[in-house]
N, C-alpha and C. Protein backbone atom coordinates (compact mmCIF):
# COMPACT_ATOMS: atom_id res chain seq x y z
N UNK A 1 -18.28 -39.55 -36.41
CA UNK A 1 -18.72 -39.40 -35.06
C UNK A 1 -17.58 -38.99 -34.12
N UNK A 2 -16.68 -39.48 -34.40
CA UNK A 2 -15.17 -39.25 -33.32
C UNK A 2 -14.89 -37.67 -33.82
N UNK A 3 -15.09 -37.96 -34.75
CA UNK A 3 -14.79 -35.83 -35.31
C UNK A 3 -15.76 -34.85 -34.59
N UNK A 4 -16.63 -35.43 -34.19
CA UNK A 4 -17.74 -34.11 -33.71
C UNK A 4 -17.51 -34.32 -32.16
N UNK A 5 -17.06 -35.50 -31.45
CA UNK A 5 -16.60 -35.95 -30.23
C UNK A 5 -15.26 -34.56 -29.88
N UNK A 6 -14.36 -35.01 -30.63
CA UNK A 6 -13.02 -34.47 -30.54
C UNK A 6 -13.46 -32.77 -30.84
N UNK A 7 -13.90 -32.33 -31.65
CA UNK A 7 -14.73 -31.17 -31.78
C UNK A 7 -15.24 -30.65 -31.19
N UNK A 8 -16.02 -31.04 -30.24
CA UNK A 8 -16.71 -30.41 -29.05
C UNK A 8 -15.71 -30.59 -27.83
N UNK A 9 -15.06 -31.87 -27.73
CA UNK A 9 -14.00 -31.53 -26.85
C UNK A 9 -13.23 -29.79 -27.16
N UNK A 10 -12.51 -29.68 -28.28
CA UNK A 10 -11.79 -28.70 -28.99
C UNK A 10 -12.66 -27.38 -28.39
N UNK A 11 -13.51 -27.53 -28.60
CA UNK A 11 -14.50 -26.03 -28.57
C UNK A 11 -14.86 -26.11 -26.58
N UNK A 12 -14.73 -26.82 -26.29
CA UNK A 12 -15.08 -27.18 -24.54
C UNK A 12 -13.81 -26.26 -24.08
N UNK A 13 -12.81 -27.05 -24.16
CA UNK A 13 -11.80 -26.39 -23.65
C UNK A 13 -11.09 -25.03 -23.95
N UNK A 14 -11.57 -24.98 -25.54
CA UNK A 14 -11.18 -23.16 -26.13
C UNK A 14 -12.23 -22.11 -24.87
N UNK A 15 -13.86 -22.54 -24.90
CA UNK A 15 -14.24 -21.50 -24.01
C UNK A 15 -13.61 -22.01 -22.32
N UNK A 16 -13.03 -22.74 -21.79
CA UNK A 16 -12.56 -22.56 -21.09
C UNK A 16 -11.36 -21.71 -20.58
N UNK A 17 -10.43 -21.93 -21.48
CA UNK A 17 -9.53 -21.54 -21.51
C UNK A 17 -9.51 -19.73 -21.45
N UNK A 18 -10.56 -19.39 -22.50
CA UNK A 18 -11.06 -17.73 -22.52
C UNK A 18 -11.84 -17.41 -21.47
N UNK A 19 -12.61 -18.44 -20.85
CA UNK A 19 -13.11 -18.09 -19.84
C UNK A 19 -12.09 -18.19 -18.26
N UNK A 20 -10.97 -18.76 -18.08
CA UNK A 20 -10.11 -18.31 -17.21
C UNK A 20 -9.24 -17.31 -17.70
N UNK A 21 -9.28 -17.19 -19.13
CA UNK A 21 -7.79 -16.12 -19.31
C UNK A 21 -9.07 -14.42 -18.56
N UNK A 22 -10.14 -14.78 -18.83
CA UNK A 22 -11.18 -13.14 -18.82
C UNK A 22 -10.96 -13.29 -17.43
N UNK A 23 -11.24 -14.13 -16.00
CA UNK A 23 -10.86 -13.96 -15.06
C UNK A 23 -9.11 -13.58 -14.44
N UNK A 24 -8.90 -13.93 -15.58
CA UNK A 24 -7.28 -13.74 -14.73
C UNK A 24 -6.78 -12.28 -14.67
N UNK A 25 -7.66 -11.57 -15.80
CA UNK A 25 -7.41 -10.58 -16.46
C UNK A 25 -7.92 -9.38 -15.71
N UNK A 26 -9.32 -9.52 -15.30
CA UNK A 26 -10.51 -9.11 -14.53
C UNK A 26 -9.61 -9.03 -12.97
N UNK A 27 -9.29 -10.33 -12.43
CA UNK A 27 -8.45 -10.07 -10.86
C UNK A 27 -7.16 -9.01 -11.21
N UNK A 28 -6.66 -9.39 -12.16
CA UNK A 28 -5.42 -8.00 -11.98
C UNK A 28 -6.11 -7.05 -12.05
N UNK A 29 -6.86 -6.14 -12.87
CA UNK A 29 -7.56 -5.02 -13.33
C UNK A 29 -8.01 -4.71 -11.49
N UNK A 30 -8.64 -5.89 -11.33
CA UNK A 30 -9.06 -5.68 -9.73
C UNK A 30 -7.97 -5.02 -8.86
N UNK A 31 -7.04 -5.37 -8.97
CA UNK A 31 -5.91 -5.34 -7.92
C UNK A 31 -5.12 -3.93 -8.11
N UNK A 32 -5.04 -3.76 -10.01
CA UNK A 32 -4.61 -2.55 -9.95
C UNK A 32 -5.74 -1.74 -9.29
N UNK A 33 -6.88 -1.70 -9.89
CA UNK A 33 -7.48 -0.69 -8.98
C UNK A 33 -7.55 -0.37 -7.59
N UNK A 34 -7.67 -1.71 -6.98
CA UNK A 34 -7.32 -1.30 -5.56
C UNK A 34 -6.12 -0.73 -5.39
N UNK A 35 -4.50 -0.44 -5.69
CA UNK A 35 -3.78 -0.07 -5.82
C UNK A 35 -3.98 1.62 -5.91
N UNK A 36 -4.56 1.47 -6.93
CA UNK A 36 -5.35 3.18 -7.29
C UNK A 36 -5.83 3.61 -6.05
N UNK A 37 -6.63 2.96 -5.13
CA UNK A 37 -7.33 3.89 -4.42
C UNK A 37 -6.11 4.29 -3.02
N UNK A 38 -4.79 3.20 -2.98
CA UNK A 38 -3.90 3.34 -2.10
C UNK A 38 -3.23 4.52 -2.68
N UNK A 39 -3.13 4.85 -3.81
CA UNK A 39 -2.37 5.88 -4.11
C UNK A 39 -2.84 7.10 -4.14
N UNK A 40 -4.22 7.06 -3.81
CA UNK A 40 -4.99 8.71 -3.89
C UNK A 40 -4.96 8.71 -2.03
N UNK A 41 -4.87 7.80 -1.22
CA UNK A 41 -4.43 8.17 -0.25
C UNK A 41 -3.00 8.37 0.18
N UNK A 42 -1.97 7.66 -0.58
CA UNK A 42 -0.93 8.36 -0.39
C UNK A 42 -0.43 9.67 -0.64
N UNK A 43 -1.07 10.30 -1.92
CA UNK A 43 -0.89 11.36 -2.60
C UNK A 43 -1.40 12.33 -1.58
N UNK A 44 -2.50 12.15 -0.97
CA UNK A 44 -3.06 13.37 0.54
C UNK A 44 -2.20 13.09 1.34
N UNK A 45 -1.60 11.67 1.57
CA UNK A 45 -0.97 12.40 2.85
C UNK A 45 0.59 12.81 2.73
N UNK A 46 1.08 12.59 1.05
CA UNK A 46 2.24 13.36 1.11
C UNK A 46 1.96 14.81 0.65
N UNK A 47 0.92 15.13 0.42
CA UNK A 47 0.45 16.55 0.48
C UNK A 47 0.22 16.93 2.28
N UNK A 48 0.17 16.50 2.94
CA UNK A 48 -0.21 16.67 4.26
C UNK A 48 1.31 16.93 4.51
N UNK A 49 2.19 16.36 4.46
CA UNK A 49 3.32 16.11 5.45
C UNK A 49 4.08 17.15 5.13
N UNK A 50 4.05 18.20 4.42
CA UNK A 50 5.12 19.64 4.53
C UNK A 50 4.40 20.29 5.32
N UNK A 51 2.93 20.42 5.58
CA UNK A 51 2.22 21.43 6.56
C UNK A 51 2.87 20.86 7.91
N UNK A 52 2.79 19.41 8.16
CA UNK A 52 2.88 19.13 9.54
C UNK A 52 4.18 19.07 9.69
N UNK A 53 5.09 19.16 8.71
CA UNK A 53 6.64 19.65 9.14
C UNK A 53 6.46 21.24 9.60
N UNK A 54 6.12 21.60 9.20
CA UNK A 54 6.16 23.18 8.96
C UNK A 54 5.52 23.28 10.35
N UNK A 55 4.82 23.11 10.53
CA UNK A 55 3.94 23.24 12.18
C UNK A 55 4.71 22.63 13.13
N UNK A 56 5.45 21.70 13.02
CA UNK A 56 6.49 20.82 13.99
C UNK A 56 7.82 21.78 14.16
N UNK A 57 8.23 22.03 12.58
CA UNK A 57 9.69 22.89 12.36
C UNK A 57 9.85 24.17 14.01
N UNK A 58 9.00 24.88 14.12
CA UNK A 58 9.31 26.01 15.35
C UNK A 58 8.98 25.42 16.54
N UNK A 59 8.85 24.30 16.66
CA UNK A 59 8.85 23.76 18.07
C UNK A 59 10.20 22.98 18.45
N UNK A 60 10.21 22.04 17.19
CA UNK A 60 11.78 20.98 17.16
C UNK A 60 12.58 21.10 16.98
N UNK A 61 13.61 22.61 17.24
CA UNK A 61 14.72 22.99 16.79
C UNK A 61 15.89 21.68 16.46
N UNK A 62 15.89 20.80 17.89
CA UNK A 62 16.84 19.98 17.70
C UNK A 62 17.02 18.90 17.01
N UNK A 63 15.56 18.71 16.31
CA UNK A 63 15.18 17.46 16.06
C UNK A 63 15.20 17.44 14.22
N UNK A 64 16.17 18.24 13.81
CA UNK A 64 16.18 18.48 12.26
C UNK A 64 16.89 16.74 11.24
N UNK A 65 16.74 16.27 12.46
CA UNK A 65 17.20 14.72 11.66
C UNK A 65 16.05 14.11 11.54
N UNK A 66 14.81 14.37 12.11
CA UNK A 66 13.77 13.56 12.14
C UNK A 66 13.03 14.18 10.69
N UNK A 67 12.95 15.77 10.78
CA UNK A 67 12.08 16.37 9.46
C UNK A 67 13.28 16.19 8.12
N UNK A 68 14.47 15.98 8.34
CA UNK A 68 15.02 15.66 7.00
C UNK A 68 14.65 14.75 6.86
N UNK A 69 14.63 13.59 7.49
CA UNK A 69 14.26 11.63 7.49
C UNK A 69 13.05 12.02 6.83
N UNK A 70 11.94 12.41 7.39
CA UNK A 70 10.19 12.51 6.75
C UNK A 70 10.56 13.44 5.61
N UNK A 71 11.22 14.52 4.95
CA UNK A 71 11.32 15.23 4.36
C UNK A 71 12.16 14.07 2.99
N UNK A 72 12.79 13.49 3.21
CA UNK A 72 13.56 12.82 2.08
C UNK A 72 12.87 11.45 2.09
N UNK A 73 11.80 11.07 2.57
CA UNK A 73 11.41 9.68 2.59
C UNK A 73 9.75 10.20 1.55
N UNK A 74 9.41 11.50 1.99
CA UNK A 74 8.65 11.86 0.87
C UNK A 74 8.86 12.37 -0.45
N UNK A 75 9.84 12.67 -0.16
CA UNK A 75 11.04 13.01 -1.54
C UNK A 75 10.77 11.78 -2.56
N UNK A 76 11.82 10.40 -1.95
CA UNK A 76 11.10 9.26 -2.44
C UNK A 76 10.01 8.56 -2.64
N UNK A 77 9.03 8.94 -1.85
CA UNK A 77 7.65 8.96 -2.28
C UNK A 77 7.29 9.35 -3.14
N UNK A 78 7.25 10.33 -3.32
CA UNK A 78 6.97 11.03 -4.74
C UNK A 78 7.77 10.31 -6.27
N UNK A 79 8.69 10.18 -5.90
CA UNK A 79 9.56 9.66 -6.92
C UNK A 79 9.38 8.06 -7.46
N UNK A 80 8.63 7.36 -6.75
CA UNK A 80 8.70 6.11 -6.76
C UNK A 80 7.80 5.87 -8.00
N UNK A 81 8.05 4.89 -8.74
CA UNK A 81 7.62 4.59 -9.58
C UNK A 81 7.05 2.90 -9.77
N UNK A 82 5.74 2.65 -10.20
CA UNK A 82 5.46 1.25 -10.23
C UNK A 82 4.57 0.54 -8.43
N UNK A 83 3.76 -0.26 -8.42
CA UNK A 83 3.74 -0.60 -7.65
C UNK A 83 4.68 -1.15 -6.38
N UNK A 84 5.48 -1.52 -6.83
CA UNK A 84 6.42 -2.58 -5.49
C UNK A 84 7.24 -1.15 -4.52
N UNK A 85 7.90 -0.37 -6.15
CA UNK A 85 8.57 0.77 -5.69
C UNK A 85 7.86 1.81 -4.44
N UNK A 86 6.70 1.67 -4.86
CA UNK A 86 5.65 3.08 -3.96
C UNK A 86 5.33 2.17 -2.71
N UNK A 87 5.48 1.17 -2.52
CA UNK A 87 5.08 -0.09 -1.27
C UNK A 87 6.50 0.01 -0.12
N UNK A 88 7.44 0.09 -1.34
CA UNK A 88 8.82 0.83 -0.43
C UNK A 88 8.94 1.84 0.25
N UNK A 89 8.76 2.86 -0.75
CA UNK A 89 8.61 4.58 -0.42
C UNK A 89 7.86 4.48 0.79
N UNK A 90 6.59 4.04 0.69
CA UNK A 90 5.51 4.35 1.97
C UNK A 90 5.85 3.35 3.24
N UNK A 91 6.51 2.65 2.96
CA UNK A 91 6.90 1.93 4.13
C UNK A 91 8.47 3.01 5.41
N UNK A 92 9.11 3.48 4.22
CA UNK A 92 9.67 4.51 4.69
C UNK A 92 9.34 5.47 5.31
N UNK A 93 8.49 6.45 4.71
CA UNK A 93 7.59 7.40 4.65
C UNK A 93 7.00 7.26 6.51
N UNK A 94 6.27 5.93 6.30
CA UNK A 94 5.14 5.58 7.64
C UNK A 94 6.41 5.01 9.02
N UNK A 95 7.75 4.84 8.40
CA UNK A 95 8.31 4.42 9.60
C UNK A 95 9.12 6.01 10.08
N UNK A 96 9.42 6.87 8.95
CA UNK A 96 9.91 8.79 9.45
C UNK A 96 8.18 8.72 10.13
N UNK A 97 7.40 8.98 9.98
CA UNK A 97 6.46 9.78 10.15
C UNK A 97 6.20 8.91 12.21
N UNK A 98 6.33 7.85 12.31
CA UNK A 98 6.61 7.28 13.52
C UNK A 98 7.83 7.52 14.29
N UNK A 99 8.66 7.82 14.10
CA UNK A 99 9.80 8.81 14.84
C UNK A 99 9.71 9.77 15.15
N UNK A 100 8.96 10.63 14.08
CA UNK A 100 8.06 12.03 14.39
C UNK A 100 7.25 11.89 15.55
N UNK A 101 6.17 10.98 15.58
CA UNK A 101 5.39 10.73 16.77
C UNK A 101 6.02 10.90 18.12
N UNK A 102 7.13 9.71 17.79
CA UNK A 102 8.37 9.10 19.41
C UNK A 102 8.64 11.30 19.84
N UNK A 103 9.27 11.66 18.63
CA UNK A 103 9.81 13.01 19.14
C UNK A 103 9.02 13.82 19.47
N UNK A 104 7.78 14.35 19.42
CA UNK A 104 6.78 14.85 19.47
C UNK A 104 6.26 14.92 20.59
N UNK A 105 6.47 13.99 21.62
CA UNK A 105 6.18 13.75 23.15
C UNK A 105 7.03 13.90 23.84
N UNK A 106 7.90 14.42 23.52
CA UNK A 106 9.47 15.45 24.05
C UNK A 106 8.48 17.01 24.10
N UNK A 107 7.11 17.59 23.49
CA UNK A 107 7.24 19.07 23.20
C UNK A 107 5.33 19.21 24.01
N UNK A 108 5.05 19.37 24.68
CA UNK A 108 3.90 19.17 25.28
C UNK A 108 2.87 20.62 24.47
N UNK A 109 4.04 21.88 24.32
CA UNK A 109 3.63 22.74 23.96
C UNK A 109 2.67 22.41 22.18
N UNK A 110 3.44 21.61 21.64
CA UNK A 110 3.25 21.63 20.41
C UNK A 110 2.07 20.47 20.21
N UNK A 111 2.02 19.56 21.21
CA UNK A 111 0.90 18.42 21.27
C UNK A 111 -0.69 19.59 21.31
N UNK A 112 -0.33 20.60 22.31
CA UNK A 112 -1.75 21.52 22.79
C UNK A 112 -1.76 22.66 21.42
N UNK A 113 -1.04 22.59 20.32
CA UNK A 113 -0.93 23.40 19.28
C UNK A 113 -2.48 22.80 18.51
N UNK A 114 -3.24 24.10 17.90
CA UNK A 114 -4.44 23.93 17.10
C UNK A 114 -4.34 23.05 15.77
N UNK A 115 -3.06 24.01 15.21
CA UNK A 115 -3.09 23.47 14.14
C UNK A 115 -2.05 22.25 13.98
N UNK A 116 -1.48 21.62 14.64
CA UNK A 116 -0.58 20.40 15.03
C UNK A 116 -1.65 19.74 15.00
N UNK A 117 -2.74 19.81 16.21
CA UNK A 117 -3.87 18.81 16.75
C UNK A 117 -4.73 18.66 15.17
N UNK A 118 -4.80 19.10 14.14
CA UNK A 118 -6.20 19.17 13.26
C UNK A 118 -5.08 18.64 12.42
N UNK A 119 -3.65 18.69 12.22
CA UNK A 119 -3.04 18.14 11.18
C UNK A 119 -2.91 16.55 11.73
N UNK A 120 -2.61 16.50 12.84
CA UNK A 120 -2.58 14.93 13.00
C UNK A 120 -3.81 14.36 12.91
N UNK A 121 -4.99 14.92 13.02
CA UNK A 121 -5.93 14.34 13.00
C UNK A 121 -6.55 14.00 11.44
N UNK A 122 -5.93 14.67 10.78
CA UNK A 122 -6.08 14.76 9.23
C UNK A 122 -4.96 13.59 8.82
N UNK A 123 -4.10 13.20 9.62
CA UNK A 123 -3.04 12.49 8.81
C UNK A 123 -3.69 11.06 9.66
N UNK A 124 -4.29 11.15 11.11
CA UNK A 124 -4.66 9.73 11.60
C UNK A 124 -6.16 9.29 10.36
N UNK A 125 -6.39 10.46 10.15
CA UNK A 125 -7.84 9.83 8.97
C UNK A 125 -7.38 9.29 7.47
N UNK A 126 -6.19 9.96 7.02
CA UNK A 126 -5.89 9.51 6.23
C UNK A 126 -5.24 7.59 6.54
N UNK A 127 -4.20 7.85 7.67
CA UNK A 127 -3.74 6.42 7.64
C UNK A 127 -4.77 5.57 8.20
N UNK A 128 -6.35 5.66 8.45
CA UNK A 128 -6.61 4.71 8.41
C UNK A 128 -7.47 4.45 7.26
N UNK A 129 -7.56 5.02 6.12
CA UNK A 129 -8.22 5.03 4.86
C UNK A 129 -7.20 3.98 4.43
N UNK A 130 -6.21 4.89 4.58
CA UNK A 130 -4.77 3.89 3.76
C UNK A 130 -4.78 2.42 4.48
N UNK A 131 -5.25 2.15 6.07
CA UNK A 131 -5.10 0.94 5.97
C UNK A 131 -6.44 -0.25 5.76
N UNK A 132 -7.30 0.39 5.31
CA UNK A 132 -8.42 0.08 4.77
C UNK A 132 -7.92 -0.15 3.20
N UNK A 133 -7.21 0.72 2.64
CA UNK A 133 -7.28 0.12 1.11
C UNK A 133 -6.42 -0.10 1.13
N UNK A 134 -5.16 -1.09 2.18
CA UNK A 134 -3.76 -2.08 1.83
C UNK A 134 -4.92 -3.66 1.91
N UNK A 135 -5.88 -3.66 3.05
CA UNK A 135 -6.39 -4.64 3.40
C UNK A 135 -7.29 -5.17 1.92
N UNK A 136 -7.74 -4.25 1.53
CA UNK A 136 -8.60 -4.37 0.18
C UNK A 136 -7.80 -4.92 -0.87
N UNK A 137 -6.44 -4.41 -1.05
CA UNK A 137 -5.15 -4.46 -2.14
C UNK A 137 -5.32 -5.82 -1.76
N UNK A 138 -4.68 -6.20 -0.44
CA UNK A 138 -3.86 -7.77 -0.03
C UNK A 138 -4.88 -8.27 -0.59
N UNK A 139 -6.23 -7.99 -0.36
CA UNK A 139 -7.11 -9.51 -0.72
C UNK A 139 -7.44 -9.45 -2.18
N UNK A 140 -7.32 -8.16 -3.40
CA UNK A 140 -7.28 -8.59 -4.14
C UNK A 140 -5.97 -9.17 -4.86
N UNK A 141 -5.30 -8.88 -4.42
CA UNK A 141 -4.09 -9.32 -4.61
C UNK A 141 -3.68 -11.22 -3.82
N UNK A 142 -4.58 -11.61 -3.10
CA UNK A 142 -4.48 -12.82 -2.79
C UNK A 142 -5.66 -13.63 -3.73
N UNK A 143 -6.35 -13.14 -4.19
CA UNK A 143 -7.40 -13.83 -4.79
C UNK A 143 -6.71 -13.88 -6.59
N UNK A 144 -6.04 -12.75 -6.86
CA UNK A 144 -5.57 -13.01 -8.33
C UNK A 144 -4.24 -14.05 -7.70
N UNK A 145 -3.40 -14.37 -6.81
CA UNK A 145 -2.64 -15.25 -6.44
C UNK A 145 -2.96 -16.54 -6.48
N UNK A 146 -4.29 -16.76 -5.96
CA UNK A 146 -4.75 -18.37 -6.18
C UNK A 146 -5.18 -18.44 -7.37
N UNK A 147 -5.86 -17.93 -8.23
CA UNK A 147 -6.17 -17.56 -9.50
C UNK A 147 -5.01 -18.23 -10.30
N UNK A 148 -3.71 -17.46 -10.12
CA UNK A 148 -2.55 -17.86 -11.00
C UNK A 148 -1.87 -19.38 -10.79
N UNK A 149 -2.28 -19.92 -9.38
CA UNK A 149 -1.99 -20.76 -8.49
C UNK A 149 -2.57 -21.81 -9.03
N UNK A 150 -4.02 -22.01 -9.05
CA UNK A 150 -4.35 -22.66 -8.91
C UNK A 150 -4.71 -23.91 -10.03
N UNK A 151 -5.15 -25.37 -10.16
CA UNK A 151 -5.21 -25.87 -11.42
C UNK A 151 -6.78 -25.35 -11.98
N UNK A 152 -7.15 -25.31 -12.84
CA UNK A 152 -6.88 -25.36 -14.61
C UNK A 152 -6.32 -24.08 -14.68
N UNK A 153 -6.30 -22.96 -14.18
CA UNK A 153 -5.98 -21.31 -14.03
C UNK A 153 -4.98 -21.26 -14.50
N UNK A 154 -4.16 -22.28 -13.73
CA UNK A 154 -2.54 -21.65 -13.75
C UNK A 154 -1.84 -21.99 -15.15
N UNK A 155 -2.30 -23.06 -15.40
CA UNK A 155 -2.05 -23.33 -17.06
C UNK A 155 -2.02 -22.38 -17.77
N UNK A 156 -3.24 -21.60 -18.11
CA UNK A 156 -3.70 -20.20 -18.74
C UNK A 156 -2.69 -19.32 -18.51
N UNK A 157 -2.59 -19.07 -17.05
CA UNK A 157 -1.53 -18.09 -16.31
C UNK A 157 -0.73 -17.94 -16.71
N UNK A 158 -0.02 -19.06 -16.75
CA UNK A 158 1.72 -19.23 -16.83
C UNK A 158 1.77 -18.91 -18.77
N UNK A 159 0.84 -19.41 -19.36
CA UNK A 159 0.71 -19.47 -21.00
C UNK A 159 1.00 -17.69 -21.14
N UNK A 160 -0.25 -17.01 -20.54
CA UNK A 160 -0.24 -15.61 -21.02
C UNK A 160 0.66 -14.41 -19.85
N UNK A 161 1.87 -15.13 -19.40
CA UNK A 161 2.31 -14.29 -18.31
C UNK A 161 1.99 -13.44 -16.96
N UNK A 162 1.25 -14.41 -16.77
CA UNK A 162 0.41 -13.87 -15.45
C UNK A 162 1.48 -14.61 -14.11
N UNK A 163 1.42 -13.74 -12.97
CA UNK A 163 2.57 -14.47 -12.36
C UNK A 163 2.25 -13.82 -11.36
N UNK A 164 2.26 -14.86 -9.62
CA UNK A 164 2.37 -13.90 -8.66
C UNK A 164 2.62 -12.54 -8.35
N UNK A 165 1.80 -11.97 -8.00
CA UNK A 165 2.35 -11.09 -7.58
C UNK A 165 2.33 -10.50 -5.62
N UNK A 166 2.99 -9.48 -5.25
CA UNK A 166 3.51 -9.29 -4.10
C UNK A 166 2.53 -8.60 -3.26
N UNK A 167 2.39 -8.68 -2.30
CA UNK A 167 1.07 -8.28 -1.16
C UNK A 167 1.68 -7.22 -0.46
N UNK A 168 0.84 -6.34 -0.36
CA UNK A 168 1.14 -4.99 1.00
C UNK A 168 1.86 -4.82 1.91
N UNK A 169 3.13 -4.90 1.78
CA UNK A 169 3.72 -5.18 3.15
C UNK A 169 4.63 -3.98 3.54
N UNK A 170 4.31 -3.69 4.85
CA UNK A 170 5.02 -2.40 5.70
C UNK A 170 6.28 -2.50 5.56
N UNK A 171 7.26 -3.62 5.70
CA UNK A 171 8.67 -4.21 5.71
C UNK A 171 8.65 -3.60 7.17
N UNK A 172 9.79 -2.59 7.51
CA UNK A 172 10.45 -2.04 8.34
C UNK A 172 9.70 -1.63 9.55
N UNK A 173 8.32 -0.97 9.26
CA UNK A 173 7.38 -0.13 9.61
C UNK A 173 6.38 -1.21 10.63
N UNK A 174 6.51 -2.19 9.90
CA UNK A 174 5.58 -3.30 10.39
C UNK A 174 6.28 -3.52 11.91
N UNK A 175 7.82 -3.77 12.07
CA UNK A 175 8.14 -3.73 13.43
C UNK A 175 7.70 -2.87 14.43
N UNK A 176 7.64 -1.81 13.68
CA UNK A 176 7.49 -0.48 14.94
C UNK A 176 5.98 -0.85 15.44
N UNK A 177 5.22 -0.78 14.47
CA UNK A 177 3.20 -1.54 14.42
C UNK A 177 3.09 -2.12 15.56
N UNK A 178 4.09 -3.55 15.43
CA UNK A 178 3.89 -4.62 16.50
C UNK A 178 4.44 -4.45 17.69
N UNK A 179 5.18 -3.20 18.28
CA UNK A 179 5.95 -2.85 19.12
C UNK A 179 4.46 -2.82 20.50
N UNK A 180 5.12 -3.12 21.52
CA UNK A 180 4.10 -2.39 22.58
C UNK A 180 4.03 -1.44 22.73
N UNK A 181 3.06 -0.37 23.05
CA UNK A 181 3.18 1.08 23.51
C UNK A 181 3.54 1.07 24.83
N UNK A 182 4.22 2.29 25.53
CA UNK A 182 5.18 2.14 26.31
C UNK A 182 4.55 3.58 26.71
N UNK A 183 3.71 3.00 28.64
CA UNK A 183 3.04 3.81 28.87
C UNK A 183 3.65 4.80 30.13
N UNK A 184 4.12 5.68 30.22
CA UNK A 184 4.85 6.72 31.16
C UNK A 184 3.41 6.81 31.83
N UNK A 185 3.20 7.09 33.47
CA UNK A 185 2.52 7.67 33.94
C UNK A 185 2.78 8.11 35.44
């Protein structure tokens, strides 16, 4: 009798155990994918950003520190490899491409430009796709966090190398975000 006790204990906790390792497994899969969909919007808008240099370039003669900055921060964009790495890149990327903005209201001519106006408007649609799928990332990325976190989970977790991982964050970029706008009139 104690054998079929201890036995069904044995077999209780084996499908448990498979049944948190299939969730733990399932939230990353989640998270990479959300990841995926941040990167098909990054990929447009570092396809975007040589046109809107190029459309900026004959207006900003003086301002060739700002399109090298966006020009070598997509450089590294491109180059980045791995999640954390491409969270860097684009944090770069989005803090050149905000200096661009600051300089840009130095050139009134180039604000009333057609194709300036339809490229920013193509790059404001993209960044808010992009910040639609960081918000999607963070939360799957906070939900496989308590997952790894949490008890009976984390047991599993820690057994099959599952381990926090790092949430969406602007770093640098995030200051400029929270800045006030600063209204001339």
């Amino acid at each position: 009798m104690l054998f079929y006790v201890l036995l069904i204990i044995i077999v209780v906790l084996a499908l448990l155990a498979v049944t948190l390792y299939n969730r733990l497994v399932r939230l990353r899969n989640n998270r990479e994918n959300a990841f995926a969909d941040i990167d098909v919007q990054l990929k447009q808008r570092l396809d975007l950003v040589p046109q809107l240099v190029e459309a900026v370039k004959a207006y900003m003669k003086h301002e060739s520190t700002v399109l090298t900055e966006i020009t070598n921060a997509r450089a590294n964009a491109i180059q980045a490899k791995g999640i954390d790495e491409k969270i860097a890149a684009d944090g770069r990327l989005s803090s050149a491409l905000q200096g661009l903005r600051v300089a840009v209201e130095a050139y009134p001519d180039l604000k009333a430009s057609t194709n300036f106006m339809q490229l920013q408007e193509e790059i404001s649609d993209i960044e808010n796709k992009l910040a639609a799928a960081r918000r999607f990332f963070n939360s799957a990325t906070k939900e496989l966090n308590n997952a790894v976190e949490v008890f009976p989970s984390n047991i599993v977790a820690g057994m099959f190398g599952f381990r926090r991982e790092t949430m969406y964050d602007l770093a640098e970029a995030r200051a400029q975000a929270e800045e006030t706008p600063k209204l001339n009139f």
